[in-house]
C-alpha atoms as a PDB file:
ATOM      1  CA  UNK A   1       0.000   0.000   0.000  1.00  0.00           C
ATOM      2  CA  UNK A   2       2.554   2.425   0.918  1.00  0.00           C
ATOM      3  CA  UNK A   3       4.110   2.244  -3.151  1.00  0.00           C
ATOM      4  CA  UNK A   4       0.300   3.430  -4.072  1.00  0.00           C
ATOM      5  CA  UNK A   5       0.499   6.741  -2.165  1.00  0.00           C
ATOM      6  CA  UNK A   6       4.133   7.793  -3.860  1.00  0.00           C
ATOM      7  CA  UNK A   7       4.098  10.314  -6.524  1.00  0.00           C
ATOM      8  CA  UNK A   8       3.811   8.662 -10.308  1.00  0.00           C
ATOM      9  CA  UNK A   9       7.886   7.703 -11.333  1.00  0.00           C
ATOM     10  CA  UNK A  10       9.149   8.367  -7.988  1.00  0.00           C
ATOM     11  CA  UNK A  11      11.448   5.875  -6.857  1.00  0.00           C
ATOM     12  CA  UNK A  12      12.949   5.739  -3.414  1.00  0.00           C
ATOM     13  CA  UNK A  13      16.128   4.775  -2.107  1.00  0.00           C
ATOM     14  CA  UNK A  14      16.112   1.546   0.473  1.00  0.00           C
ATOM     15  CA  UNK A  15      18.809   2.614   2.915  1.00  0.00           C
ATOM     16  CA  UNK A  16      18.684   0.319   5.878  1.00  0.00           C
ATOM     17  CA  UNK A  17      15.434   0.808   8.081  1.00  0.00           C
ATOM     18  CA  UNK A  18      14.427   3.693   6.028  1.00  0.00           C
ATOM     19  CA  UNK A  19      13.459   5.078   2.169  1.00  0.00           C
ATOM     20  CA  UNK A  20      15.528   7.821   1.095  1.00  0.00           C
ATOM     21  CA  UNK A  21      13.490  10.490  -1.397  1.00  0.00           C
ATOM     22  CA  UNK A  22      16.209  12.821  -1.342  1.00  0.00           C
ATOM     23  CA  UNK A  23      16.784  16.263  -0.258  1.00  0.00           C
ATOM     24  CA  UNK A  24      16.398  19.344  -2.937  1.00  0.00           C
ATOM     25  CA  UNK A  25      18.625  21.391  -0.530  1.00  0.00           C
ATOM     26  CA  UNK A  26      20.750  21.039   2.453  1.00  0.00           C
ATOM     27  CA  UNK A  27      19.758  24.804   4.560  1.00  0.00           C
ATOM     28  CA  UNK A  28      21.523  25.077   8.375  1.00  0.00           C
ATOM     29  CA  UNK A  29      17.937  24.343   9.609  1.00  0.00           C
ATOM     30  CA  UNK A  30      18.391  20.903   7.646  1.00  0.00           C
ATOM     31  CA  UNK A  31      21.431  20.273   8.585  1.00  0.00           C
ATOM     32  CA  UNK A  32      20.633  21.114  12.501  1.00  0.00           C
ATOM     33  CA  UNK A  33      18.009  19.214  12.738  1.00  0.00           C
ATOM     34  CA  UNK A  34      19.903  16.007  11.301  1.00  0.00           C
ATOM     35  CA  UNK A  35      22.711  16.721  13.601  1.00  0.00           C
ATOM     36  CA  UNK A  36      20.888  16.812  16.220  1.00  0.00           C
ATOM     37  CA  UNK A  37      17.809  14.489  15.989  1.00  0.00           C
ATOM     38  CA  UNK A  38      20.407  12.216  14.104  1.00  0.00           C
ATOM     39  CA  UNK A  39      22.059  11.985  17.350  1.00  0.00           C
ATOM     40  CA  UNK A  40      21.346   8.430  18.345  1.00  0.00           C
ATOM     41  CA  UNK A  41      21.526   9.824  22.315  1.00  0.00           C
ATOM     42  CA  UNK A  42      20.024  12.480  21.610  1.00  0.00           C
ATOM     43  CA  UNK A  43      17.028  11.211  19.549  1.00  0.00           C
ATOM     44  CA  UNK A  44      16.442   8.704  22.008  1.00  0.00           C
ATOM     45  CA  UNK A  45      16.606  11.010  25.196  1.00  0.00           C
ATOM     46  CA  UNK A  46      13.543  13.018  22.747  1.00  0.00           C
ATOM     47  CA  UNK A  47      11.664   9.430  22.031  1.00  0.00           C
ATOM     48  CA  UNK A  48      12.010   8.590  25.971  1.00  0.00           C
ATOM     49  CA  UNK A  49      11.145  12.062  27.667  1.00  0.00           C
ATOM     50  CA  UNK A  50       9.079  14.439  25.260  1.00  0.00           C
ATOM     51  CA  UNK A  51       4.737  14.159  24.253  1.00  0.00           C
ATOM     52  CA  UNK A  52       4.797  10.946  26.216  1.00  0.00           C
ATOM     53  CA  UNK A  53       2.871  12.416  29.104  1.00  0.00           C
ATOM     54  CA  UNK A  54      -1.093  11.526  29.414  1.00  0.00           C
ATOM     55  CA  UNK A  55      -1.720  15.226  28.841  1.00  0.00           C
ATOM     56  CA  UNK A  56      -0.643  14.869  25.129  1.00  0.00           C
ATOM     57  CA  UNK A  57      -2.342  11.661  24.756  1.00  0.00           C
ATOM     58  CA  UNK A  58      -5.374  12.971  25.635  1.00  0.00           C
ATOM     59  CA  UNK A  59      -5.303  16.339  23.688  1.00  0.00           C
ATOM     60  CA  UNK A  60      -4.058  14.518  20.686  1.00  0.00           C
ATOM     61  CA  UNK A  61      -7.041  11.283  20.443  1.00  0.00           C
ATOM     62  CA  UNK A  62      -9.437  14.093  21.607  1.00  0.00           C
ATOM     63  CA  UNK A  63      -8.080  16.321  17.957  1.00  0.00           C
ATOM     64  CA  UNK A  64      -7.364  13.643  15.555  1.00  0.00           C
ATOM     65  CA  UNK A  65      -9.410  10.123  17.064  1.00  0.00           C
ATOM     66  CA  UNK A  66      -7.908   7.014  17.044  1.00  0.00           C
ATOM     67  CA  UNK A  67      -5.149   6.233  14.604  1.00  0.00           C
ATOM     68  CA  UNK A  68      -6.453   2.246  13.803  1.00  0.00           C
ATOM     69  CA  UNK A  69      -7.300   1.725  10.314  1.00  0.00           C
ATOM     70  CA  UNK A  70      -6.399   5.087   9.345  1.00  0.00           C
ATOM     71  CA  UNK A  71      -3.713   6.026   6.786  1.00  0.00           C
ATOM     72  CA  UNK A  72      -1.329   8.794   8.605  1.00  0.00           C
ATOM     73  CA  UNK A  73       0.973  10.645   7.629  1.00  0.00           C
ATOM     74  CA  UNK A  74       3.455  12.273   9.963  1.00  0.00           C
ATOM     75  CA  UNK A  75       5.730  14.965   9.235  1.00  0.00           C
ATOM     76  CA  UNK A  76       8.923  15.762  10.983  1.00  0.00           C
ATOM     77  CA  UNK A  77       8.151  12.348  12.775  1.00  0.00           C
ATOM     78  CA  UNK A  78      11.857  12.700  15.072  1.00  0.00           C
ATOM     79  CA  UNK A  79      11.962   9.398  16.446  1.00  0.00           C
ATOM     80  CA  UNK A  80       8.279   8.453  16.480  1.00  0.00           C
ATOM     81  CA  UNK A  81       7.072  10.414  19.693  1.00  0.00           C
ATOM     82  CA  UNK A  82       3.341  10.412  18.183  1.00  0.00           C
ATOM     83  CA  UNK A  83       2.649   6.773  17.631  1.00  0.00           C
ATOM     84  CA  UNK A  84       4.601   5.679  20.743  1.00  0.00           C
ATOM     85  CA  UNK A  85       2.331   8.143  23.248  1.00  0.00           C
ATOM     86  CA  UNK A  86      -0.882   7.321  20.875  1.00  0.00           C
ATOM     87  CA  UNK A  87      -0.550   3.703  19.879  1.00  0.00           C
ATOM     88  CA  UNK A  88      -2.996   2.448  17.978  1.00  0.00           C
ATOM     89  CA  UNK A  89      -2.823   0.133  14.860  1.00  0.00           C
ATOM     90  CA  UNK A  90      -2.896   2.426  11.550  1.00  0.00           C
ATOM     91  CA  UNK A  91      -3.813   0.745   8.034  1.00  0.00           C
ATOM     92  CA  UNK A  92      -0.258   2.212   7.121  1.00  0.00           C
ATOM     93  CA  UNK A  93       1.587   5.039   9.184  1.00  0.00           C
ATOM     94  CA  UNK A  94       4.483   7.168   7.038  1.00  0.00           C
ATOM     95  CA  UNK A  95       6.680   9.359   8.869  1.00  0.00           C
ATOM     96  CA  UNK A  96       8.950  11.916   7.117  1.00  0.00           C
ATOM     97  CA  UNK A  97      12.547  13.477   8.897  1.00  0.00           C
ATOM     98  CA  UNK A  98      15.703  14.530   8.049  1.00  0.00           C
ATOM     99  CA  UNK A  99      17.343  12.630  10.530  1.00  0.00           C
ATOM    100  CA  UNK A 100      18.682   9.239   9.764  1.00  0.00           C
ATOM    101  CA  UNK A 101      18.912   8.410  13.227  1.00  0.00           C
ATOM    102  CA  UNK A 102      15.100   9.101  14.255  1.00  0.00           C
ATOM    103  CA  UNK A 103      14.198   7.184  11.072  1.00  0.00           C
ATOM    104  CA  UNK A 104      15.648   4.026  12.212  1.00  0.00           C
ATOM    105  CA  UNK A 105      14.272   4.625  15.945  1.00  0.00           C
ATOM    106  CA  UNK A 106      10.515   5.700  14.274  1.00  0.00           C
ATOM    107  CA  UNK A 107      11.000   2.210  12.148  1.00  0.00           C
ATOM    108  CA  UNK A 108      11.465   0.332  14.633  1.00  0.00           C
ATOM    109  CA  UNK A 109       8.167   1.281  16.361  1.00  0.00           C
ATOM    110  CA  UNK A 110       6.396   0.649  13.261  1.00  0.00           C
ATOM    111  CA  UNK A 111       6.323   3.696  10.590  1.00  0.00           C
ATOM    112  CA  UNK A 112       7.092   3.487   7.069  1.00  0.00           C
ATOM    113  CA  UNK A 113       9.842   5.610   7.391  1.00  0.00           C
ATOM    114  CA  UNK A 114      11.042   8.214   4.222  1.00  0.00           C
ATOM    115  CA  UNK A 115      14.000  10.594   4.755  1.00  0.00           C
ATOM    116  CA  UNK A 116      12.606  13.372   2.983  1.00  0.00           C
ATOM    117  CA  UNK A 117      12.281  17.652   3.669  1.00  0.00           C
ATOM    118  CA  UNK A 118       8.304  17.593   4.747  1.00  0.00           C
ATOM    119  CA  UNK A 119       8.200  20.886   2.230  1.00  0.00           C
ATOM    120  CA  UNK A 120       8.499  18.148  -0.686  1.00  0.00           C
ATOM    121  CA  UNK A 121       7.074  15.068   0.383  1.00  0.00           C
ATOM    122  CA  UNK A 122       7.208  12.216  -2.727  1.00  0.00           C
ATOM    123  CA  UNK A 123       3.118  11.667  -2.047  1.00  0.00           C
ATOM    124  CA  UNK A 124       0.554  11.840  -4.080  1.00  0.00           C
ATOM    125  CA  UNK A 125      -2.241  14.234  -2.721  1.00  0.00           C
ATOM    126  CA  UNK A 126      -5.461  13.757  -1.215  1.00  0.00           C
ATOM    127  CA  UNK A 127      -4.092   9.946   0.236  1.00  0.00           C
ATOM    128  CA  UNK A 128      -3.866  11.041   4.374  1.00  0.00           C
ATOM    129  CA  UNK A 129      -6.658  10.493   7.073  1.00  0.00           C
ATOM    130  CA  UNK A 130      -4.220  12.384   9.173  1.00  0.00           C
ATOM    131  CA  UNK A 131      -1.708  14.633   8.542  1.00  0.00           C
ATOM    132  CA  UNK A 132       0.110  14.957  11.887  1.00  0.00           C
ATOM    133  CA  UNK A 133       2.852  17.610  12.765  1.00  0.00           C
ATOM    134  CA  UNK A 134       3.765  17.649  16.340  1.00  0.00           C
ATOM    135  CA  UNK A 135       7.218  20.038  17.377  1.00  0.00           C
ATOM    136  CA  UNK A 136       7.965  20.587  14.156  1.00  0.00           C
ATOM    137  CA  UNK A 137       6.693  23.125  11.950  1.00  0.00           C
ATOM    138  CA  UNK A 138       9.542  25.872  13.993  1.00  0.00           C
ATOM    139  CA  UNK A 139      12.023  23.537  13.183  1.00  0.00           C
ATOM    140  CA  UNK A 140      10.947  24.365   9.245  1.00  0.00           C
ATOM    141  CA  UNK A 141      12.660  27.417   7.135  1.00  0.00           C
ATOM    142  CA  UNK A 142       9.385  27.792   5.740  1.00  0.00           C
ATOM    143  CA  UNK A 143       6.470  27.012   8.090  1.00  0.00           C
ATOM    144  CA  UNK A 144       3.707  27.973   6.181  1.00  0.00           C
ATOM    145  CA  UNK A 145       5.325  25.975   2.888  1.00  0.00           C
ATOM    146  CA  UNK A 146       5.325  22.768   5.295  1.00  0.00           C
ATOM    147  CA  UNK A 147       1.456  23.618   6.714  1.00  0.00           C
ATOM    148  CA  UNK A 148       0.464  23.480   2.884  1.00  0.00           C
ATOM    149  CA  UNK A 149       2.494  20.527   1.875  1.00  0.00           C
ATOM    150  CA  UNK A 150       0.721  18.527   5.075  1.00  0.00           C
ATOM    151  CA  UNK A 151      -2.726  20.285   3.895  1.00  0.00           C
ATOM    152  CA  UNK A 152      -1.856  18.475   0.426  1.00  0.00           C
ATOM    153  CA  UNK A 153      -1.983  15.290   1.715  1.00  0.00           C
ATOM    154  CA  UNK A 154      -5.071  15.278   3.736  1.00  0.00           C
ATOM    155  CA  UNK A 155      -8.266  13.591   1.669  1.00  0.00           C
ATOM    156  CA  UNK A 156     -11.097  15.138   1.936  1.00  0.00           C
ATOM    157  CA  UNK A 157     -13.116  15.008   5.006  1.00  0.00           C
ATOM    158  CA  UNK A 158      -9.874  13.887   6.642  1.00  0.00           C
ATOM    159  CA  UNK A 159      -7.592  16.061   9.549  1.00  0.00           C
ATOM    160  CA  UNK A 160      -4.480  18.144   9.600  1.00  0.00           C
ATOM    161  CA  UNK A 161      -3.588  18.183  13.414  1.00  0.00           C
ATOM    162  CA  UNK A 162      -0.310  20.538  14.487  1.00  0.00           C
ATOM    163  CA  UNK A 163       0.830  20.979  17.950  1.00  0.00           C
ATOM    164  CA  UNK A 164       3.828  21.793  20.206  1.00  0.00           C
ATOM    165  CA  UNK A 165       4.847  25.706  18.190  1.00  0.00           C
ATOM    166  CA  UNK A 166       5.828  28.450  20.530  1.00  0.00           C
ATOM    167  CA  UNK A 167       3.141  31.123  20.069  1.00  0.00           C
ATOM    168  CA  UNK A 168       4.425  34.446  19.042  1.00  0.00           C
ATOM    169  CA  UNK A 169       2.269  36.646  22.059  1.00  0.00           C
ATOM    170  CA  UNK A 170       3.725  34.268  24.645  1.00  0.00           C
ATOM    171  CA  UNK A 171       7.046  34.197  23.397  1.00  0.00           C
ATOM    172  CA  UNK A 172       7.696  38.040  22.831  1.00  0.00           C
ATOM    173  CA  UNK A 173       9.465  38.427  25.697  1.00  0.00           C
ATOM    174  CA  UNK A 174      10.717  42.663  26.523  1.00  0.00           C
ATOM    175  CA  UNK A 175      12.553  44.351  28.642  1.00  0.00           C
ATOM    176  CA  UNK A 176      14.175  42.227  31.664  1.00  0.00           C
ATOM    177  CA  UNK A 177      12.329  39.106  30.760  1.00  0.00           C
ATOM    178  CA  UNK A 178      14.294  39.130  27.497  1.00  0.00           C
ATOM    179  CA  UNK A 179      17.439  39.485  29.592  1.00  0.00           C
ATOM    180  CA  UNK A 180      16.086  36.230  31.450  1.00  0.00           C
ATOM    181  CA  UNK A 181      15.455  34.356  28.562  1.00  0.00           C
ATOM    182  CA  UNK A 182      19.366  34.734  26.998  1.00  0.00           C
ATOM    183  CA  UNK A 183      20.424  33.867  30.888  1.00  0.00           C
ATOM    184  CA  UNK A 184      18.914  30.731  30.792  1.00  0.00           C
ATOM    185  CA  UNK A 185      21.354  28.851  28.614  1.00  0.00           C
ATOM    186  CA  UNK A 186      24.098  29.177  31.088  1.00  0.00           C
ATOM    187  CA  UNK A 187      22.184  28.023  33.973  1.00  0.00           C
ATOM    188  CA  UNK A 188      20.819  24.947  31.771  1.00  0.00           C
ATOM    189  CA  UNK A 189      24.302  24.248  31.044  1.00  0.00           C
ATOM    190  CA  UNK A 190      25.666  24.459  34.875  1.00  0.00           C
ATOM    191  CA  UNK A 191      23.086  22.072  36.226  1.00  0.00           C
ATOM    192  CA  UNK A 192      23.006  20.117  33.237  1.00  0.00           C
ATOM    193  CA  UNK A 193      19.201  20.886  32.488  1.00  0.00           C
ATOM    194  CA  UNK A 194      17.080  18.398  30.312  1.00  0.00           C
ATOM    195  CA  UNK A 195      18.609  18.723  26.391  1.00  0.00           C
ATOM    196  CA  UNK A 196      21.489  21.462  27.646  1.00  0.00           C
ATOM    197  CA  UNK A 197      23.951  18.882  29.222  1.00  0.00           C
ATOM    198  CA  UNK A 198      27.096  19.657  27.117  1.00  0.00           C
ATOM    199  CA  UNK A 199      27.792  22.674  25.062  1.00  0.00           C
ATOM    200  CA  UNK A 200      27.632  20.432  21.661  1.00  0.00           C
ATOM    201  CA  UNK A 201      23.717  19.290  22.340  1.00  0.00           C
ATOM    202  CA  UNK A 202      22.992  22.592  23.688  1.00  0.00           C
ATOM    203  CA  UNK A 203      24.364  24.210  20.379  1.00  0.00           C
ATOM    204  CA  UNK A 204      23.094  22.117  17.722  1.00  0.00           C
ATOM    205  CA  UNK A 205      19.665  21.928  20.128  1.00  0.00           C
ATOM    206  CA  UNK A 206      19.626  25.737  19.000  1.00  0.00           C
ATOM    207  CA  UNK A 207      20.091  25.437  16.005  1.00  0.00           C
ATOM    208  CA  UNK A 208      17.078  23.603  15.072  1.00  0.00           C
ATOM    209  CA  UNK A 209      14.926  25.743  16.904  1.00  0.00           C
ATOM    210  CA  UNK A 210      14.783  28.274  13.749  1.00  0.00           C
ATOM    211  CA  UNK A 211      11.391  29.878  14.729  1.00  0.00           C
ATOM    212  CA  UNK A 212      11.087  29.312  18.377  1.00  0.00           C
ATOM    213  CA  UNK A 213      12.436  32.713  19.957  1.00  0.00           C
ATOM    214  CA  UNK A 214      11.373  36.044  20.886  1.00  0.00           C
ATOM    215  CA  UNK A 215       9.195  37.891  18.211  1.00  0.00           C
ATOM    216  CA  UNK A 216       9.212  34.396  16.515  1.00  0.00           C
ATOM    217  CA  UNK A 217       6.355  31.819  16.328  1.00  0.00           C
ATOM    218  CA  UNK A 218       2.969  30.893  15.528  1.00  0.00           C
ATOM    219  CA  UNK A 219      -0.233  32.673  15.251  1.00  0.00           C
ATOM    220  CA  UNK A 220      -4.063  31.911  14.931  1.00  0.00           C
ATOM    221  CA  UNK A 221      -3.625  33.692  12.270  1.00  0.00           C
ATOM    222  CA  UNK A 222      -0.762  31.942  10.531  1.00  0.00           C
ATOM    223  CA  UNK A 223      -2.937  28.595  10.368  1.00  0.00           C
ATOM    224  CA  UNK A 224      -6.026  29.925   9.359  1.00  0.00           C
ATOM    225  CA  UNK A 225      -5.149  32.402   6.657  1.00  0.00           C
ATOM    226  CA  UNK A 226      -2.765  29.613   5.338  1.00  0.00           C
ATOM    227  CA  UNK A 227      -5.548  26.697   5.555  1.00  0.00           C
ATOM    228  CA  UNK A 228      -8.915  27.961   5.172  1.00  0.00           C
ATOM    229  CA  UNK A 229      -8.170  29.055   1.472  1.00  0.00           C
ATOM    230  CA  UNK A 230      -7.074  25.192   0.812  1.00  0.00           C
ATOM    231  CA  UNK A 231     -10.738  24.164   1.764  1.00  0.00           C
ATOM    232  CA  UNK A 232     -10.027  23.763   5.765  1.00  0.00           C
ATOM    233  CA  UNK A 233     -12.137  24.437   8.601  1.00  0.00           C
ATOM    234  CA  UNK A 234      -9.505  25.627  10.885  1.00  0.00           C
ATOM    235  CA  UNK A 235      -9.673  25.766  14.713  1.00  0.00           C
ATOM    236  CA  UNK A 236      -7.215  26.788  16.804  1.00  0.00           C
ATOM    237  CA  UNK A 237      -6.464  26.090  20.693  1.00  0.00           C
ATOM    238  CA  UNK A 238      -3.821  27.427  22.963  1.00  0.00           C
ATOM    239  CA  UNK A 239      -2.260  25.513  25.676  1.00  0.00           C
ATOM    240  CA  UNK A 240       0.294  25.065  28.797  1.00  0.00           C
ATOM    241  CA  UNK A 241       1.483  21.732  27.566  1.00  0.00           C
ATOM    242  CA  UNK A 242      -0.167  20.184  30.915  1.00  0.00           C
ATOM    243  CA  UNK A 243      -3.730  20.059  30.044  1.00  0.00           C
ATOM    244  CA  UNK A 244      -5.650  17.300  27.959  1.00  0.00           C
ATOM    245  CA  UNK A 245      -8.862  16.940  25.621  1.00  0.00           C
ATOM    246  CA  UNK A 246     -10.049  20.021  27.636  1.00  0.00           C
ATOM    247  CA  UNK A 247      -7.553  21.972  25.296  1.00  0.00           C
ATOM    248  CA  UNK A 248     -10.336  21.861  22.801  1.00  0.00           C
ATOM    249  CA  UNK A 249     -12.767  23.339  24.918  1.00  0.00           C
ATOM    250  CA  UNK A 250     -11.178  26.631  25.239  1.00  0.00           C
ATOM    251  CA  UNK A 251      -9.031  25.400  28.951  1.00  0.00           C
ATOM    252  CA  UNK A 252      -5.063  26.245  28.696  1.00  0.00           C
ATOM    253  CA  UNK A 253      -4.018  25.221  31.784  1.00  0.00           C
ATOM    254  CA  UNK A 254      -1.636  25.798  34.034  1.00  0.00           C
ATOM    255  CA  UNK A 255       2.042  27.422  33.363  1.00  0.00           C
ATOM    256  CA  UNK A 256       5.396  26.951  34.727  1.00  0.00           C
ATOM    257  CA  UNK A 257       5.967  30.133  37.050  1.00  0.00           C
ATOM    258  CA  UNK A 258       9.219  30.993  34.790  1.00  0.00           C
ATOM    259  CA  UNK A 259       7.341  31.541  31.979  1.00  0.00           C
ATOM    260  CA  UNK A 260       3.915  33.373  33.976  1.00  0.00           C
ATOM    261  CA  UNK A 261       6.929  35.721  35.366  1.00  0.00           C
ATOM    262  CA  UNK A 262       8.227  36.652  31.703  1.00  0.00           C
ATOM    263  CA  UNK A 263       4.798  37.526  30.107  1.00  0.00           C
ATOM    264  CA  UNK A 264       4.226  39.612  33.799  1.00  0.00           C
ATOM    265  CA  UNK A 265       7.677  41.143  32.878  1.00  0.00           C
ATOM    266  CA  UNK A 266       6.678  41.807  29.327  1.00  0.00           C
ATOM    267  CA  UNK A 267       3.547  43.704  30.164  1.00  0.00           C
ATOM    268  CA  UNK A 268       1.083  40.762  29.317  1.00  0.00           C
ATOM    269  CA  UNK A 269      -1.699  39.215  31.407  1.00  0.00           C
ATOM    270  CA  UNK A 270       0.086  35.715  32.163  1.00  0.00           C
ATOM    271  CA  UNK A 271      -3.241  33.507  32.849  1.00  0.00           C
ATOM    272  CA  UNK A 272      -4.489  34.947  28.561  1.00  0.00           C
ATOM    273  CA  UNK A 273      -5.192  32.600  25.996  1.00  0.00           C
ATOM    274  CA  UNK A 274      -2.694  34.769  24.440  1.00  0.00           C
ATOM    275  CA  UNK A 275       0.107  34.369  27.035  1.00  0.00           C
ATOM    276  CA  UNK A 276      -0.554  30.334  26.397  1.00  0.00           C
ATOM    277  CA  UNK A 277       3.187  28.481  25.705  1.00  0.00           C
ATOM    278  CA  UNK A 278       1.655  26.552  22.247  1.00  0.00           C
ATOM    279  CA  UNK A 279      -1.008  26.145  19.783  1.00  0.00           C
ATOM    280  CA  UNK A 280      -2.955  23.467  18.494  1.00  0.00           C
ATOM    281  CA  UNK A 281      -4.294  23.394  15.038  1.00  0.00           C
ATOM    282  CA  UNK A 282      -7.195  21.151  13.874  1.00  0.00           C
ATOM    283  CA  UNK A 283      -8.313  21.504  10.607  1.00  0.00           C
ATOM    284  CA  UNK A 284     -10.778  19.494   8.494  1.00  0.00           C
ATOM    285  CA  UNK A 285     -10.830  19.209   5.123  1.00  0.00           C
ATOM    286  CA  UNK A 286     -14.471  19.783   3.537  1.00  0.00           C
ATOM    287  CA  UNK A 287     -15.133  17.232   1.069  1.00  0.00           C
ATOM    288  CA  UNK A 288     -15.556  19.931  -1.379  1.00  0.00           C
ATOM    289  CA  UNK A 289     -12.008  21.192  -1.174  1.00  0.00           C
ATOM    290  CA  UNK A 290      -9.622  22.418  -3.715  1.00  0.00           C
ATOM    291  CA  UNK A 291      -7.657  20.217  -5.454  1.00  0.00           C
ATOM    292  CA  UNK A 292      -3.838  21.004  -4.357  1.00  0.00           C
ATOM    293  CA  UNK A 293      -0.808  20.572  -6.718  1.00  0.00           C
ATOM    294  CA  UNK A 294       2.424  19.062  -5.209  1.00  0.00           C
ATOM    295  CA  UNK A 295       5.147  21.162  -3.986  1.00  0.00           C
ATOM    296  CA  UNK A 296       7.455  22.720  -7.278  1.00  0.00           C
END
């Protein structure tokens, strides 16, 4: 089944546990994010310790359903955080990186896994139930090239489901909570904090994060303008990472105090929607949608 969904004449490369389509381009994001999520200790500290929590299981089956018999597609899969946290036994279950190493790891838990930029996937369109991008669309030069590329895939009456990108509001930090934010990278380094524990995984960590810093992010906005013109219905829910299916009915729940003292710092009401860490985008395709092209 999976050969049905490729593009007509594509042919991909069988390179160990994964398929190779190729990359048009090598940018720094590219190249950070293989580094990095290449990183066999790395990628598996991400598998083991990030969206494994009951929260994101909860917000995630309550936004797409359960993934059994579905076709899914995930894009900028790491090392298969998604399926691990969701389970669930998809009709076939494609996830697309850059990272060789998170390939083999997201194989091993059962995707069809392509190395491939998720700008150009080598799918045909219209072949998804779900389109899932969790953590990844700041990791993208272009985020709104990626949004349409998943939005390509998604047949109608099927769901697009994003999570886990910084919104811009909560993000914009001013003033001294801007001085805050640069300090933090050498106190994550002295106590060896989460993904900070040398200056090589701290660095190349960075790096990746291409849109996830102040006056950077994501936007209600962004999704709907770029979505609801490719035959979407588009809803959009902020969130404190710690809160489950209630997400979708309008709850963000609690934040860490760090971040409640930088929007308080930055002039901003800390308990807003707007002052909420990430969004959550859920968008279903009408089945009279537009037919989209694939990427050029």
């Amino acid at each position: 089944m999976f050969r049905d969904i490729l593009l007509p004449n594509v042919t991909l490369k069988a390179s160990g546990a994964y398929f190779e389509s190729g990359l048009r381009s090598k940018t720094d994001a590219i190249t950070a994010n293989a580094t990095y999520f290449g990183n066999a200790q790395w990628a598996q500290e991400y598998l083991d310790f990030c969206h494994r929590d009951a929260y994101f299981r909860s917000r995630w089956l309550a936004a797409a359903g359960d993934w059994t018999n579905k076709v899914v597609i995930d894009l900028g899969c790491g090392p298969g955080n998604i399926f691990a946290t969701l389970g669930g036994k998809p009709r076939l279950l494609v996830g697309v990186d850059v990272a060789p190493g998170s390939l083999e790891l997201a194989a091993k838990l059962g995707y069809t896994a392509v190395l491939a930029d998720a700008a150009y996937t080598p799918f045909r369109s219209h072949v998804a139930d779900i389109v899932a991008i969790n953590a990844s669309l700041h990791h993208c030069d272009d985020m709104a090239k990626v949004l349409r590329e998943g939005a390509r895939l998604v047949k109608p009456h099927g769901v697009l489901v994003t999570d886990h990108d910084p919104q811009l509001s909560a993000w914009d930090y001013k003033g001294i909570a801007k001085l805050m934010w640069d300090a933090r990278l050498w106190v994550y380094r002295a106590i060896r904090h989460g993904f900070h524990k040398t200056g090589s995984q701290q660095s190349w960590g960075l790096k990746t994060e291409v849109h996830h810093r102040p006056g950077d992010g994501v936007t209600k906005e962004f999704f709907q303008s770029t979505l609801e013109p490719l035959g979407f219905d588009v809803r959009v829910y902020p969130h404190n990472h710690q809160i489950g299916a209630e997400a979708l009915s309008g709850v963000v729940g609690p934040a860490q105090w760090k971040y409640r003292l930088g929007n308080v710092l930055s002039g901003r009401r800390p308990y807003a929607a707007t002052s909420a860490l990430s969004l959550m985008c859920v968008a279903k395709r009408r089945g009279d949608a537009p037919a989209a092209p694939a990427a050029e």
